[in-house]
C-alpha atoms as a PDB file:
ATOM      1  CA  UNK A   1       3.178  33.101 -13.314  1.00  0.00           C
ATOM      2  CA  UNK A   2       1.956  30.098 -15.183  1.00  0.00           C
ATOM      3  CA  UNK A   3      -1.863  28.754 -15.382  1.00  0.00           C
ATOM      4  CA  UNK A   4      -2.616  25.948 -12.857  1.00  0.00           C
ATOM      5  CA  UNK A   5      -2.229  22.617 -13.935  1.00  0.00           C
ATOM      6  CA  UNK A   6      -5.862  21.743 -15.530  1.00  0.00           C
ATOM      7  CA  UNK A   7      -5.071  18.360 -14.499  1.00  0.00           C
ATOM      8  CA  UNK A   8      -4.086  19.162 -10.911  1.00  0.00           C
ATOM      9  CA  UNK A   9      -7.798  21.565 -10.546  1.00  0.00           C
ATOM     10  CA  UNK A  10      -9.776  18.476 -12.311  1.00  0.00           C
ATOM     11  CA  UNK A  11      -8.354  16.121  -9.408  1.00  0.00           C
ATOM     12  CA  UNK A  12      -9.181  18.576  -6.830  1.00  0.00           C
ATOM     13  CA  UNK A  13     -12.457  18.894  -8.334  1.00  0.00           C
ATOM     14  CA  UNK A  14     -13.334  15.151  -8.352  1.00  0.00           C
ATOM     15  CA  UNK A  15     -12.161  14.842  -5.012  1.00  0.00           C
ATOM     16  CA  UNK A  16     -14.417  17.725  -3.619  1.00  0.00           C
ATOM     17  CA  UNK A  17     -17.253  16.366  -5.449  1.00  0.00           C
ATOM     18  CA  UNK A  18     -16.488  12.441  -4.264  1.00  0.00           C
ATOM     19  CA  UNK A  19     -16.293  14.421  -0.674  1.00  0.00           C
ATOM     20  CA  UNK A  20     -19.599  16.037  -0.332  1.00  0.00           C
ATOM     21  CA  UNK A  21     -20.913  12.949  -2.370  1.00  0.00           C
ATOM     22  CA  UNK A  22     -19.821  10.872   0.606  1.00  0.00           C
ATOM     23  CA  UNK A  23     -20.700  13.206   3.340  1.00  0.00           C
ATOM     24  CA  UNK A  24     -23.821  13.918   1.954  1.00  0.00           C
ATOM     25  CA  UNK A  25     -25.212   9.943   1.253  1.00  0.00           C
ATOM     26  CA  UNK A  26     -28.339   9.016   3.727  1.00  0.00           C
ATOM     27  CA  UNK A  27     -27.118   5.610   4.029  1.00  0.00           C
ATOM     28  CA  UNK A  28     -23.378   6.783   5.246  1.00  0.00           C
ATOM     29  CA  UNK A  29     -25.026   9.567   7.778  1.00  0.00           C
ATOM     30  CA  UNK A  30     -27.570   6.635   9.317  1.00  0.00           C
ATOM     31  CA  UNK A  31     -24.973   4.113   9.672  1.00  0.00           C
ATOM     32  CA  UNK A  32     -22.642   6.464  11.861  1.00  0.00           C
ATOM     33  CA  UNK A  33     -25.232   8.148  13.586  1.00  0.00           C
ATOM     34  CA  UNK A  34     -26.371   3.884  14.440  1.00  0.00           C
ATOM     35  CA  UNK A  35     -22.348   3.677  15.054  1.00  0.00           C
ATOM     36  CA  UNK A  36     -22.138   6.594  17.548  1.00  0.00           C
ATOM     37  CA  UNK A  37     -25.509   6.327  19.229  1.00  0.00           C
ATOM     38  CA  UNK A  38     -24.432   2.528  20.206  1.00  0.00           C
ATOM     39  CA  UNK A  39     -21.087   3.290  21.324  1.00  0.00           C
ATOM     40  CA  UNK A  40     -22.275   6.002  23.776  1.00  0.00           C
ATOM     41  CA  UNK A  41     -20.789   8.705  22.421  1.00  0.00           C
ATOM     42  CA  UNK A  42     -23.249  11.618  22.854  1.00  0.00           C
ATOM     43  CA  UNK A  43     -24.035  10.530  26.183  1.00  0.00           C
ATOM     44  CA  UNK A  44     -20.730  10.686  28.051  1.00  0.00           C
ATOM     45  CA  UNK A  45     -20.071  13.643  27.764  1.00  0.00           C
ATOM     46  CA  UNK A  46     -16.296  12.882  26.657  1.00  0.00           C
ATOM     47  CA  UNK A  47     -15.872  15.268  23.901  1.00  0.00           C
ATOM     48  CA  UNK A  48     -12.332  14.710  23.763  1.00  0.00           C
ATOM     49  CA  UNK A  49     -12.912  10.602  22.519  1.00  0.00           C
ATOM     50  CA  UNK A  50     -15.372  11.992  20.275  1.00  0.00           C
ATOM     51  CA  UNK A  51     -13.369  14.211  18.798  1.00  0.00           C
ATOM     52  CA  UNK A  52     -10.335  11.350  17.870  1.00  0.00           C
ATOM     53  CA  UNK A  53     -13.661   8.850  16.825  1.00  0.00           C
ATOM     54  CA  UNK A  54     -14.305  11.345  14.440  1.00  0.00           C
ATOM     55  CA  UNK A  55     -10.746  11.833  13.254  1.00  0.00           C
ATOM     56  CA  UNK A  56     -10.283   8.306  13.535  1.00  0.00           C
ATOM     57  CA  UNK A  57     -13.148   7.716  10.988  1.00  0.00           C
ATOM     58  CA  UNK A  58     -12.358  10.758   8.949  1.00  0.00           C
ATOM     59  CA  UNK A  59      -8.328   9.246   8.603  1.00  0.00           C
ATOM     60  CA  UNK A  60      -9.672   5.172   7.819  1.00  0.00           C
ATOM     61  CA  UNK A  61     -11.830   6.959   4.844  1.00  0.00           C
ATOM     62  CA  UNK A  62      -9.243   8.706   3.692  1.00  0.00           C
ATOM     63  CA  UNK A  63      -6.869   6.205   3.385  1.00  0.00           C
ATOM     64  CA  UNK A  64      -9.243   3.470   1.921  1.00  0.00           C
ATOM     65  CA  UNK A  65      -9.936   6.352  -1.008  1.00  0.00           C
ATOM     66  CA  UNK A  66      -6.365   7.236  -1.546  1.00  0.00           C
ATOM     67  CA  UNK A  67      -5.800   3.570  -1.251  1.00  0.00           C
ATOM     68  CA  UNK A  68      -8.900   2.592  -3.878  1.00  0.00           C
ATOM     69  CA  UNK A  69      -7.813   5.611  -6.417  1.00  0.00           C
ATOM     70  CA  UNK A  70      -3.845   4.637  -6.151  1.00  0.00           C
ATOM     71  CA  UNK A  71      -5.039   1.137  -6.918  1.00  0.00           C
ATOM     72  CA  UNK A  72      -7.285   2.228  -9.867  1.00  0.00           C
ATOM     73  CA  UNK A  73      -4.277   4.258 -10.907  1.00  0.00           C
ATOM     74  CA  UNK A  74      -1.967   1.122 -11.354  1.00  0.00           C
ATOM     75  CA  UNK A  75      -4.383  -1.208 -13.118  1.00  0.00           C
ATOM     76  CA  UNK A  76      -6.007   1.666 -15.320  1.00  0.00           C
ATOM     77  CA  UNK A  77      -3.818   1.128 -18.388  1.00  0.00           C
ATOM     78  CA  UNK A  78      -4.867  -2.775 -18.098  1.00  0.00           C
ATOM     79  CA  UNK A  79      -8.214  -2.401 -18.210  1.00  0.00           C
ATOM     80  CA  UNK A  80      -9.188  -2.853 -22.029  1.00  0.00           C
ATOM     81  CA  UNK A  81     -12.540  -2.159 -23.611  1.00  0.00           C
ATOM     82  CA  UNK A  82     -12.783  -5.975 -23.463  1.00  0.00           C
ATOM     83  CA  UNK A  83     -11.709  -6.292 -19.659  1.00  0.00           C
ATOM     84  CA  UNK A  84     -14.137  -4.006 -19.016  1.00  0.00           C
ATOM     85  CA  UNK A  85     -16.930  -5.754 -20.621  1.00  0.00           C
ATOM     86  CA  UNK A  86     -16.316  -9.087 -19.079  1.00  0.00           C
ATOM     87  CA  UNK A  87     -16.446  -7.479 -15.486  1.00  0.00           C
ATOM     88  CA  UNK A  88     -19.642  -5.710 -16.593  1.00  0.00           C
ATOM     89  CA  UNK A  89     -21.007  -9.312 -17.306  1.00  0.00           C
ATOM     90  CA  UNK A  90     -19.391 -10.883 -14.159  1.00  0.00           C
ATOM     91  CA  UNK A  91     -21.704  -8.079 -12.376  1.00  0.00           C
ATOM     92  CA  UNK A  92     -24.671  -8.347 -14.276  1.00  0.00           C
ATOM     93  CA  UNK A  93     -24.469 -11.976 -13.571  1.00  0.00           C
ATOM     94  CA  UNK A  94     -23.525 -11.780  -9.579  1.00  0.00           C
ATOM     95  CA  UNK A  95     -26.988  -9.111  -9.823  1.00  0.00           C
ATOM     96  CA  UNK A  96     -28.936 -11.820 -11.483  1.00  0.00           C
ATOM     97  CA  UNK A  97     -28.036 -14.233  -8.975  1.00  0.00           C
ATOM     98  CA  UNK A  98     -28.946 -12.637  -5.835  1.00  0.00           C
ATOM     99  CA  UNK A  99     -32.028 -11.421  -7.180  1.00  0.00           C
ATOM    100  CA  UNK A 100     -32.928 -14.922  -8.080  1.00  0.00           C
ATOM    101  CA  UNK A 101     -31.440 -15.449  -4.101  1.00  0.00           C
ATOM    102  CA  UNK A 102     -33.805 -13.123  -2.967  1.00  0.00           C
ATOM    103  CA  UNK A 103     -36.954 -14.444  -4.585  1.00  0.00           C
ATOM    104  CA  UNK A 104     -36.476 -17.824  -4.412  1.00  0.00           C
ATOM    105  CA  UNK A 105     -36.261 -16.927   0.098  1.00  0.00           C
ATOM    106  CA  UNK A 106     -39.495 -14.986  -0.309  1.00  0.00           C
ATOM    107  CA  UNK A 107     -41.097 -18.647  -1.660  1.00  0.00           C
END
């Protein structure tokens, strides 16, 4: 029987950490708990629609991560050291700005 792919564990160990990352970040928890509470769902009683709004949720987040990593995939032998460093300065700048936003509407 032949070792397990290193490559295939590593992937299945960055996706359990990216997982629990997710399912564990405050800000994700309060906005769905804000997202049930104001659509009713733990006072109806209908576990059944509560159940497929979960799944529902669970299936859109998987996609938009397989979707995000299949996209990273395709580009990742574009991105250059150079690339790289120009979107690192198109941040940094975009940063800049709305801090500058955000003081300058506290005047």
């Amino acid at each position: 029987m032949a070792p397990p792919d290193s490559n295939a564990r590593s992937l299945a160990a960055d996706f359990g950490s990216t997982f629990l990352l997710t399912l564990t970040n405050p800000v994700t928890i309060l906005a769905f708990v804000g997202i049930f509470a104001g659509l009713g769902v733990g006072v109806s009683g209908d576990y059944l629609g509560a159940a497929v709004l979960v799944a529902g949720v669970f299936a859109g987040s998987a996609l938009w991560w397989f979707v995000l990593s299949a996209a990273v995939d395709r580009v990742r032998e574009r991105v250059t050291p150079a690339v790289l460093r120009r979107v690192n300065q198109l941040a940094g700048v975009v940063i800049v700005g709305f801090g500058v936003a955000a003081l300058w509407s506290g005047l």
